[in-house]
C-alpha atoms as a PDB file:
ATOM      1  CA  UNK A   1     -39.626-118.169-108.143  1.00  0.00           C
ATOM      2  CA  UNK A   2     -38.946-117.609-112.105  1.00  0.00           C
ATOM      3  CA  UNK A   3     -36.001-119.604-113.739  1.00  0.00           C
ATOM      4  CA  UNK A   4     -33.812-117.702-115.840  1.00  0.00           C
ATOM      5  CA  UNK A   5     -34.697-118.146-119.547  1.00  0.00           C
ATOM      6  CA  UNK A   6     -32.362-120.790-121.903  1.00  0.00           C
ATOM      7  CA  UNK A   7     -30.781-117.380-123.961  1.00  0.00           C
ATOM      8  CA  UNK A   8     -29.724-115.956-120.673  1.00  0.00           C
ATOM      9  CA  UNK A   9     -28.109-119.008-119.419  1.00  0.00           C
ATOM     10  CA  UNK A  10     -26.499-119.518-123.371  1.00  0.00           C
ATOM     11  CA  UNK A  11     -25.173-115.620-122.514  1.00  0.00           C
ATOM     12  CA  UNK A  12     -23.860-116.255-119.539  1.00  0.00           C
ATOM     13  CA  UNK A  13     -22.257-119.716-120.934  1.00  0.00           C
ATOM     14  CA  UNK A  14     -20.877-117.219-124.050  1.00  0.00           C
ATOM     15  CA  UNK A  15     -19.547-114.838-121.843  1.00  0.00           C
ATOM     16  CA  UNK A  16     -17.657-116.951-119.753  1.00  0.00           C
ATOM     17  CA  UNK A  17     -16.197-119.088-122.681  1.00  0.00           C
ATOM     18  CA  UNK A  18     -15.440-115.663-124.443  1.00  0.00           C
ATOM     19  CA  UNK A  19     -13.486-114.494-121.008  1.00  0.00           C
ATOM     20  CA  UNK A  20     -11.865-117.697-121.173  1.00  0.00           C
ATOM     21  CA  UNK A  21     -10.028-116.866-124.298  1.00  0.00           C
ATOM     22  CA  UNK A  22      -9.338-113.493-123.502  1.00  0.00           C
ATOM     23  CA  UNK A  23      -7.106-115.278-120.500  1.00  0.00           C
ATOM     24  CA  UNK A  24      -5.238-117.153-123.244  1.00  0.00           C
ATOM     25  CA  UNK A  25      -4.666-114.111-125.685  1.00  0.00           C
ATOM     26  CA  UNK A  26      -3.018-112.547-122.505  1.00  0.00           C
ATOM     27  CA  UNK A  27      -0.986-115.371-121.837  1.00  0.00           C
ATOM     28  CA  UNK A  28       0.194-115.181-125.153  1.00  0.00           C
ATOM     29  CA  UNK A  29       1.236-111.395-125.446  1.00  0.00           C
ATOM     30  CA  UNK A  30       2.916-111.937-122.128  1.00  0.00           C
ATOM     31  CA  UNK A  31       7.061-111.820-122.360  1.00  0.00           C
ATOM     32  CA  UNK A  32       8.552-115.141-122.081  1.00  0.00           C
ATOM     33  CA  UNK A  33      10.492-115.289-119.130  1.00  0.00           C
ATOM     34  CA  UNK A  34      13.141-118.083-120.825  1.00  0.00           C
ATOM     35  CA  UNK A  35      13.309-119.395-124.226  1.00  0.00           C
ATOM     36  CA  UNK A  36      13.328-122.859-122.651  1.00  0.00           C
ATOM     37  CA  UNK A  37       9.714-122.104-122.746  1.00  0.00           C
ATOM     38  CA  UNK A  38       9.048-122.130-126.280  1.00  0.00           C
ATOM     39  CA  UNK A  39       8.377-125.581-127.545  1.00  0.00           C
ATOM     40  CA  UNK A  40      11.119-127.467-129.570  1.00  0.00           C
ATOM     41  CA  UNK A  41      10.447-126.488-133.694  1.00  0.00           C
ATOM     42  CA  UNK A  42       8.124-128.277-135.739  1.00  0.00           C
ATOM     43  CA  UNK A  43       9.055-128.409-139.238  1.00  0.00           C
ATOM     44  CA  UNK A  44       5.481-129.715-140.289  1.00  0.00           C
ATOM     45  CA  UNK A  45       4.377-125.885-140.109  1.00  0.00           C
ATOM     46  CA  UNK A  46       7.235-124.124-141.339  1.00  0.00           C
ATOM     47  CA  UNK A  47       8.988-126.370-144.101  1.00  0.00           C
ATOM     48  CA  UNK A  48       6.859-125.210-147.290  1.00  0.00           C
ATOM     49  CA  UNK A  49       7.730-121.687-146.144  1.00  0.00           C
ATOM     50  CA  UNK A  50      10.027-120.401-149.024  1.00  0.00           C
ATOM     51  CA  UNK A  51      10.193-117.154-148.382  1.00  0.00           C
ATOM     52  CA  UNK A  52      10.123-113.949-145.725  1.00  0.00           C
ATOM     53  CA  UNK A  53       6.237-112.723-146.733  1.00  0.00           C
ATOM     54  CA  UNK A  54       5.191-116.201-145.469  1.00  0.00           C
ATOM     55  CA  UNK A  55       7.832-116.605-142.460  1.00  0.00           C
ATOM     56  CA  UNK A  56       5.851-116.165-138.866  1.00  0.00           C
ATOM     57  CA  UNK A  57       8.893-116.663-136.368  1.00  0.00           C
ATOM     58  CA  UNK A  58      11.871-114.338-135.609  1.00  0.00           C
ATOM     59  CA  UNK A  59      13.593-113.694-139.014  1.00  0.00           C
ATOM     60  CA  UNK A  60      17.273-112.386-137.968  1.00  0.00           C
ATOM     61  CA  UNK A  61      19.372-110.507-140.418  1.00  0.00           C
ATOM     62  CA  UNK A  62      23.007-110.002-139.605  1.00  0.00           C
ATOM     63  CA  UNK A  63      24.598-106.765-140.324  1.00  0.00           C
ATOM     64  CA  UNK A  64      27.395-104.913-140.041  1.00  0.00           C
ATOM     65  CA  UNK A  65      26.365-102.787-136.945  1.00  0.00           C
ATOM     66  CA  UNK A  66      23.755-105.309-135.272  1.00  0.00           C
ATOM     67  CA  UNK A  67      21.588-107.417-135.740  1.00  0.00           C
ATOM     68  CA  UNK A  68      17.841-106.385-137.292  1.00  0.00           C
ATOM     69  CA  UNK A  69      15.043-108.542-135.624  1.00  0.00           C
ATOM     70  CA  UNK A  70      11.642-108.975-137.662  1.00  0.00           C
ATOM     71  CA  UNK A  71       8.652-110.910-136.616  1.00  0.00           C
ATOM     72  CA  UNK A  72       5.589-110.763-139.128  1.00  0.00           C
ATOM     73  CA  UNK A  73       4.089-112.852-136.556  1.00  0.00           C
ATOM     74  CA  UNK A  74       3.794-109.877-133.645  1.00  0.00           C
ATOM     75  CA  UNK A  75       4.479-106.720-136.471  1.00  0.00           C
ATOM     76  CA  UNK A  76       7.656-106.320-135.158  1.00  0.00           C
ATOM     77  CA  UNK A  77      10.738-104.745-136.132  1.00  0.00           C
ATOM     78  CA  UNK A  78      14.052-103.783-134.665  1.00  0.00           C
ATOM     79  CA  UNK A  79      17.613-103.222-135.012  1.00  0.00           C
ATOM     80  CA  UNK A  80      19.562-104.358-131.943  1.00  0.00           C
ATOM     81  CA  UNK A  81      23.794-104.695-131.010  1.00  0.00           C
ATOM     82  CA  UNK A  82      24.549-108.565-130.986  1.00  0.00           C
ATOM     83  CA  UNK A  83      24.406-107.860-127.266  1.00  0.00           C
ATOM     84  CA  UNK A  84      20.607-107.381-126.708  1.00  0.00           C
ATOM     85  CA  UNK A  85      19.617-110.023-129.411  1.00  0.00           C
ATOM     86  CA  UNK A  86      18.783-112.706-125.997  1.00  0.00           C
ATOM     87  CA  UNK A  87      17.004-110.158-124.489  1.00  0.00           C
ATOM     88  CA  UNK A  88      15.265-108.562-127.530  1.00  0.00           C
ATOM     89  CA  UNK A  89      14.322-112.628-128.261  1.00  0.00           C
ATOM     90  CA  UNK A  90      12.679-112.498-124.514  1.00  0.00           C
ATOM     91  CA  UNK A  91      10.510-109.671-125.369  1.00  0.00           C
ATOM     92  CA  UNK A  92       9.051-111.360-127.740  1.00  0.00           C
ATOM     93  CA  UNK A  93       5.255-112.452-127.056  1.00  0.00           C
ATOM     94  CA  UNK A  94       4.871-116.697-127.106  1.00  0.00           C
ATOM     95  CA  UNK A  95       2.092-115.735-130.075  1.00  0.00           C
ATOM     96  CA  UNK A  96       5.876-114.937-132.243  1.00  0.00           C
ATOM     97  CA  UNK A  97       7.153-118.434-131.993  1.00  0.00           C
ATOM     98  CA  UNK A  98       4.442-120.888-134.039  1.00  0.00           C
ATOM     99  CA  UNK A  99       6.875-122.685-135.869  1.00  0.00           C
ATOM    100  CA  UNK A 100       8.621-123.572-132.387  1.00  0.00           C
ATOM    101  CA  UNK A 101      12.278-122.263-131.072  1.00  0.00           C
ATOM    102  CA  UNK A 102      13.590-122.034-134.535  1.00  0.00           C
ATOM    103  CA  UNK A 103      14.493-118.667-135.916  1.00  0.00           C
ATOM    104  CA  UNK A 104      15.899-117.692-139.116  1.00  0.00           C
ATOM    105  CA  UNK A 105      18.565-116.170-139.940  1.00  0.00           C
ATOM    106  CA  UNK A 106      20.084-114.344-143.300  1.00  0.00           C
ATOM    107  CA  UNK A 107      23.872-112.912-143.124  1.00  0.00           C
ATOM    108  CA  UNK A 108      24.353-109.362-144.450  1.00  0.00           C
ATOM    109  CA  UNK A 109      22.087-106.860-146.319  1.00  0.00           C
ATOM    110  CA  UNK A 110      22.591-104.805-149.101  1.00  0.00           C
ATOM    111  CA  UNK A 111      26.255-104.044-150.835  1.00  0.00           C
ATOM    112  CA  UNK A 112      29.149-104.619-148.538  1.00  0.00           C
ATOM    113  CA  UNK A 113      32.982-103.987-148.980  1.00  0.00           C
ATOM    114  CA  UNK A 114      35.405-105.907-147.303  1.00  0.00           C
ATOM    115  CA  UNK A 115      35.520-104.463-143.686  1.00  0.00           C
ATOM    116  CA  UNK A 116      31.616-104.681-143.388  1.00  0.00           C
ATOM    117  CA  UNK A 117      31.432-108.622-144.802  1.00  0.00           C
ATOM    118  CA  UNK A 118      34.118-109.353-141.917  1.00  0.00           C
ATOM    119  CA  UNK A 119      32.184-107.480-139.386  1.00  0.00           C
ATOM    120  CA  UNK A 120      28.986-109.198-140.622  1.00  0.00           C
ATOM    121  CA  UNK A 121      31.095-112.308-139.989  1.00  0.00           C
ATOM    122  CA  UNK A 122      32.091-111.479-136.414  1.00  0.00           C
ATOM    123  CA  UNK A 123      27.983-110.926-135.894  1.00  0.00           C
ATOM    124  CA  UNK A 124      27.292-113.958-137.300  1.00  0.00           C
ATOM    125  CA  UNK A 125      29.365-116.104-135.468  1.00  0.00           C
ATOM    126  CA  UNK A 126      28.039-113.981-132.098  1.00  0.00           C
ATOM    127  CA  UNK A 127      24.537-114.561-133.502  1.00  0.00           C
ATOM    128  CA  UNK A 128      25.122-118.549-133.706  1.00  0.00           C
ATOM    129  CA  UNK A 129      26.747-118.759-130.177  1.00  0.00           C
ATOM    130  CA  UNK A 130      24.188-116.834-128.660  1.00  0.00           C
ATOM    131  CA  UNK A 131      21.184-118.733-130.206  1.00  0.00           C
ATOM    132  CA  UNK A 132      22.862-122.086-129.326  1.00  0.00           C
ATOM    133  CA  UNK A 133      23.469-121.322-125.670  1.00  0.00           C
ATOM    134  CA  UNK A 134      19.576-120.548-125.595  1.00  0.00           C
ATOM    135  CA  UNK A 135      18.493-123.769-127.106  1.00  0.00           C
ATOM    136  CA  UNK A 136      17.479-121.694-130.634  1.00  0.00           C
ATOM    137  CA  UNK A 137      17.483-123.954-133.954  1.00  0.00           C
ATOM    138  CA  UNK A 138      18.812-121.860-137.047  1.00  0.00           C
ATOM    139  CA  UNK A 139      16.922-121.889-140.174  1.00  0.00           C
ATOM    140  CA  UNK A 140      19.697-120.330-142.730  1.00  0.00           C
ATOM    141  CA  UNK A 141      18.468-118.213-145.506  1.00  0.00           C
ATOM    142  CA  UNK A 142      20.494-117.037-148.408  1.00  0.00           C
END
């Protein structure tokens, strides 16, 4: 009877570490199926983050006409009615949230006139009661 050799065993040790992690990676482009999933935010990752090229969570900006989501973290981007912003957050892979359930959010983009900075209002304050019903911290950015 011949044993295997040590670099076969050390393969098949490789292999199944390697199939190991792909179970993770899956697990982590899965949807969420609740936000309560996402674990409560730890500013010790995300406080030196000044600005949006550094930002890995759900960056919300609030305009006019909906609400455009961004994630650097999962190279997403979308523009969404208030509405869908709970469900558009659900689509989001766990592997968006590394900062924990915090998103941020800016109110408004670009030059506004008095009808859209009062509709950007009415978003925002649909934004904030929608993220608070879910359990979401908001991180506001100018």
């Amino acid at each position: 009877m011949q044993f295997p050799t040590r670099s076969f065993l050390l393969a098949i040790v490789g292999a199944a570490i390697l199939c190991r992690g792909c179970d993770h990676v899956e697990k982590l482009a899965e949807p969420i199926q609740s936000l309560a999933q996402i674990p409560v935010p730890n500013s010790q990752i995300y406080a030196h983050v000044q600005d949006y090229e550094h930002w890995r969570n759900p960056f919300l900006v609030v305009l006019s006409d909906g609400i455009r989501v961004h994630c650097l973290a999962t190279a997403f981007e979308k523009k969404v009615p208030v509405g869908a912003l709970h469900q558009t957050l659900l689509s989001l892979p766990l592997a968006a949230w590394p900062y924990g359930r915090i998103v941020a959010v800016q109110a408004g983009g670009g030059p506004q006139n008095n009808t859209s900075r009062r509709f950007v209002e009415q978003n925002r304050v649909q934004v904030e009661a929608i993220l608070k019903v879910a359990g979401v911290t908001i991180d506001y950015w100018p």
